[in-house]
C-alpha atoms as a PDB file:
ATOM      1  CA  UNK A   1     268.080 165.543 220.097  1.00  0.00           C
ATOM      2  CA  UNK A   2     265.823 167.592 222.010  1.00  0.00           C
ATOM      3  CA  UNK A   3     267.149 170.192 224.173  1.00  0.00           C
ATOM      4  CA  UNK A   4     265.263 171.811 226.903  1.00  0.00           C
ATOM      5  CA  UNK A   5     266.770 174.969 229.122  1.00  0.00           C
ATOM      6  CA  UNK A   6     265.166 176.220 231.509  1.00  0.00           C
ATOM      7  CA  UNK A   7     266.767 179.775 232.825  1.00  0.00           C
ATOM      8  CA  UNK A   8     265.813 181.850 235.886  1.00  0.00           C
ATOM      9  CA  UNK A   9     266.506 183.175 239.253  1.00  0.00           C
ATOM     10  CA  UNK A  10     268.121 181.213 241.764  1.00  0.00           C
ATOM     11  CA  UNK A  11     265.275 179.898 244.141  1.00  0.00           C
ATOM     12  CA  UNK A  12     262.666 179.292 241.933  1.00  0.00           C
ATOM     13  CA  UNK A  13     262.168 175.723 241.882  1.00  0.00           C
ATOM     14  CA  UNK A  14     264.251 174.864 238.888  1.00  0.00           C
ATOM     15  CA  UNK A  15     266.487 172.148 240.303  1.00  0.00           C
ATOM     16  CA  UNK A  16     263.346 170.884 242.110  1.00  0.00           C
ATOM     17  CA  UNK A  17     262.001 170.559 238.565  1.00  0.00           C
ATOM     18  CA  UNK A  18     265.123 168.956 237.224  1.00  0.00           C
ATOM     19  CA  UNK A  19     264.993 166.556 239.840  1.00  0.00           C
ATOM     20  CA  UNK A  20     261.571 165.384 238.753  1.00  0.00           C
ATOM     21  CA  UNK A  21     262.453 165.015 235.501  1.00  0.00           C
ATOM     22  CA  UNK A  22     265.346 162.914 236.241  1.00  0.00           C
ATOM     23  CA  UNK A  23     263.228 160.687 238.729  1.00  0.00           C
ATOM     24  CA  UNK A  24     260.490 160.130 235.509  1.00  0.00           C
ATOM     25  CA  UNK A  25     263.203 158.849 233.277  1.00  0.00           C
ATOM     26  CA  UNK A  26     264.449 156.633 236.291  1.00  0.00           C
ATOM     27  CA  UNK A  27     267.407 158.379 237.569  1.00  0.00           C
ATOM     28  CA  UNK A  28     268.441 159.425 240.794  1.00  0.00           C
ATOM     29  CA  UNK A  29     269.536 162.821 242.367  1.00  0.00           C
ATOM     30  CA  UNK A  30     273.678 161.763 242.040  1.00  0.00           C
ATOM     31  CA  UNK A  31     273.173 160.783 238.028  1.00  0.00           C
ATOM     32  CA  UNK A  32     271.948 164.775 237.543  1.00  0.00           C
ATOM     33  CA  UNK A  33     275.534 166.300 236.502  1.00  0.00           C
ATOM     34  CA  UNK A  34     276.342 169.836 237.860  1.00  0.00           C
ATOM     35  CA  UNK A  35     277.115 171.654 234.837  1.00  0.00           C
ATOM     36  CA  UNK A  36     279.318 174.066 237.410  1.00  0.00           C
ATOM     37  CA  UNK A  37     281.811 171.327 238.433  1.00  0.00           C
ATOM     38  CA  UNK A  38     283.093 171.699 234.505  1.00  0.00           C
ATOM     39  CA  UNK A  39     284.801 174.561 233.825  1.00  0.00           C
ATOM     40  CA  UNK A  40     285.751 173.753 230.288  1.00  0.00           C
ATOM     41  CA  UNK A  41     282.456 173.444 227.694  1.00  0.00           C
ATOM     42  CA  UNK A  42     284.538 170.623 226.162  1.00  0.00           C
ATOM     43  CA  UNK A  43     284.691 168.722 229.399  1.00  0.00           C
ATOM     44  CA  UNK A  44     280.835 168.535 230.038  1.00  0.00           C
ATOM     45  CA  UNK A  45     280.671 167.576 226.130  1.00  0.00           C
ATOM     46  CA  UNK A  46     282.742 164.484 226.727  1.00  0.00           C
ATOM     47  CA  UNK A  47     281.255 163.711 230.008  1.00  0.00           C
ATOM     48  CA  UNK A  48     277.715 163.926 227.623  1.00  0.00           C
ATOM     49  CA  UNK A  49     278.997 162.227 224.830  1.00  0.00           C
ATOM     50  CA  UNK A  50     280.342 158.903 227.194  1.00  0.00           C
ATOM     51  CA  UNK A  51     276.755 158.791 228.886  1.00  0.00           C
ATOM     52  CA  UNK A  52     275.310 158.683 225.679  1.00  0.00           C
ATOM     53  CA  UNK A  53     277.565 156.209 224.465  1.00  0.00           C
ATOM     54  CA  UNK A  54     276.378 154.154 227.342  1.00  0.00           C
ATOM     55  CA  UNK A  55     272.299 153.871 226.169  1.00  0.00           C
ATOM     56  CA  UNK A  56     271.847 157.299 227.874  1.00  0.00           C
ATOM     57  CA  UNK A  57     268.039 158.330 226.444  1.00  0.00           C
ATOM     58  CA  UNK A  58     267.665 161.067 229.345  1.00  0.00           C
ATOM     59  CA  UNK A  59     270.174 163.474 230.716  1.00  0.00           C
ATOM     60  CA  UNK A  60     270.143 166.139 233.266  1.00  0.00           C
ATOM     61  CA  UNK A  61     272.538 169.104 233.882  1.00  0.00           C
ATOM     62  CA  UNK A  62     272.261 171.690 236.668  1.00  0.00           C
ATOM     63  CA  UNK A  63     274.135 174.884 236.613  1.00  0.00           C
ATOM     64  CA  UNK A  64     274.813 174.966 233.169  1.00  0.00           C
ATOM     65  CA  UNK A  65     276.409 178.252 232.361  1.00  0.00           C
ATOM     66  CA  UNK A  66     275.624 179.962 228.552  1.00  0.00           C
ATOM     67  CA  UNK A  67     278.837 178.833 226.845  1.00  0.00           C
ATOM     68  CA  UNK A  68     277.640 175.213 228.042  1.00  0.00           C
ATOM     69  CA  UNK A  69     274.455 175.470 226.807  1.00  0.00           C
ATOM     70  CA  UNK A  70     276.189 176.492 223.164  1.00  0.00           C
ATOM     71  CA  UNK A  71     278.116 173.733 222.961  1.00  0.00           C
ATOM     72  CA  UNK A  72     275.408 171.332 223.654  1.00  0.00           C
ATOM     73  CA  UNK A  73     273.338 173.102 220.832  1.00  0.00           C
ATOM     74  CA  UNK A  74     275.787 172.605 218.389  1.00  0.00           C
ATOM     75  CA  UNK A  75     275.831 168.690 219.707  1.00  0.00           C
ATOM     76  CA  UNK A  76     272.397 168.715 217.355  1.00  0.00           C
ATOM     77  CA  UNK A  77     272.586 166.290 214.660  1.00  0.00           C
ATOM     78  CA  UNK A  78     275.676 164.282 216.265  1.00  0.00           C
ATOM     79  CA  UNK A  79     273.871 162.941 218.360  1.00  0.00           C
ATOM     80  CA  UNK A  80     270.748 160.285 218.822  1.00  0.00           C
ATOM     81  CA  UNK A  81     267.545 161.726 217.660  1.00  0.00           C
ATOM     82  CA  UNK A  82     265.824 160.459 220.765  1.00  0.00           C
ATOM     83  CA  UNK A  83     267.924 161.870 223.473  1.00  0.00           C
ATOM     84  CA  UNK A  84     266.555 164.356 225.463  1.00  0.00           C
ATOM     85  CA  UNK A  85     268.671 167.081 227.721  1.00  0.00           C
ATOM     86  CA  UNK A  86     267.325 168.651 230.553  1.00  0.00           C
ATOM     87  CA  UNK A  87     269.544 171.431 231.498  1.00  0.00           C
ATOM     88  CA  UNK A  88     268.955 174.814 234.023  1.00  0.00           C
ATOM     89  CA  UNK A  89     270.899 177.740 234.262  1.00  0.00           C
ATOM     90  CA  UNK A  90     270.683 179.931 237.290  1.00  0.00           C
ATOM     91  CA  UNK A  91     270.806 184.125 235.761  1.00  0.00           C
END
């Protein structure tokens, strides 16, 4: 699994980024998940875990907070070699 964060300020183009990744590996704007809707880490791990089980290859999460971001680290190894996350987190 690869997973690539990308952290900043709010308005600096990082969703606009996200969204561009998404559109490359075929998605649209609704598949990106808002990391902020889950309040739980163990509920965005499920939510990743079913997309996966699904064929996901490619998966994008705005608003991830830090303890999010954790859990999907420790994801490493349980997970298909060849997915990728895309994730952002607003500081």
């Amino acid at each position: 699994m690869q997973l690539n964060v990308e952290r900043g300020a709010p308005m600096t183009g990082k969703t606009t980024r996200l969204r561009e990744k998404a559109s490359a590996a075929g998605q649209d704007e609704h598949q990106i998940i808002k990391g902020s809707a889950y309040h739980k880490a163990d509920d965005l791990e499920l939510l990743v875990r079913h997309r996966i089980s699904r064929g996901a290859k490619v998966i994008c999460i705005d608003e991830c907070s830090e303890q999010q971001i954790e859990r999907l680290q420790s994801l490493k190894g349980d997970v298909p070699a060849d997915l990728t996350i895309n994730a952002v987190v607003a500081s």
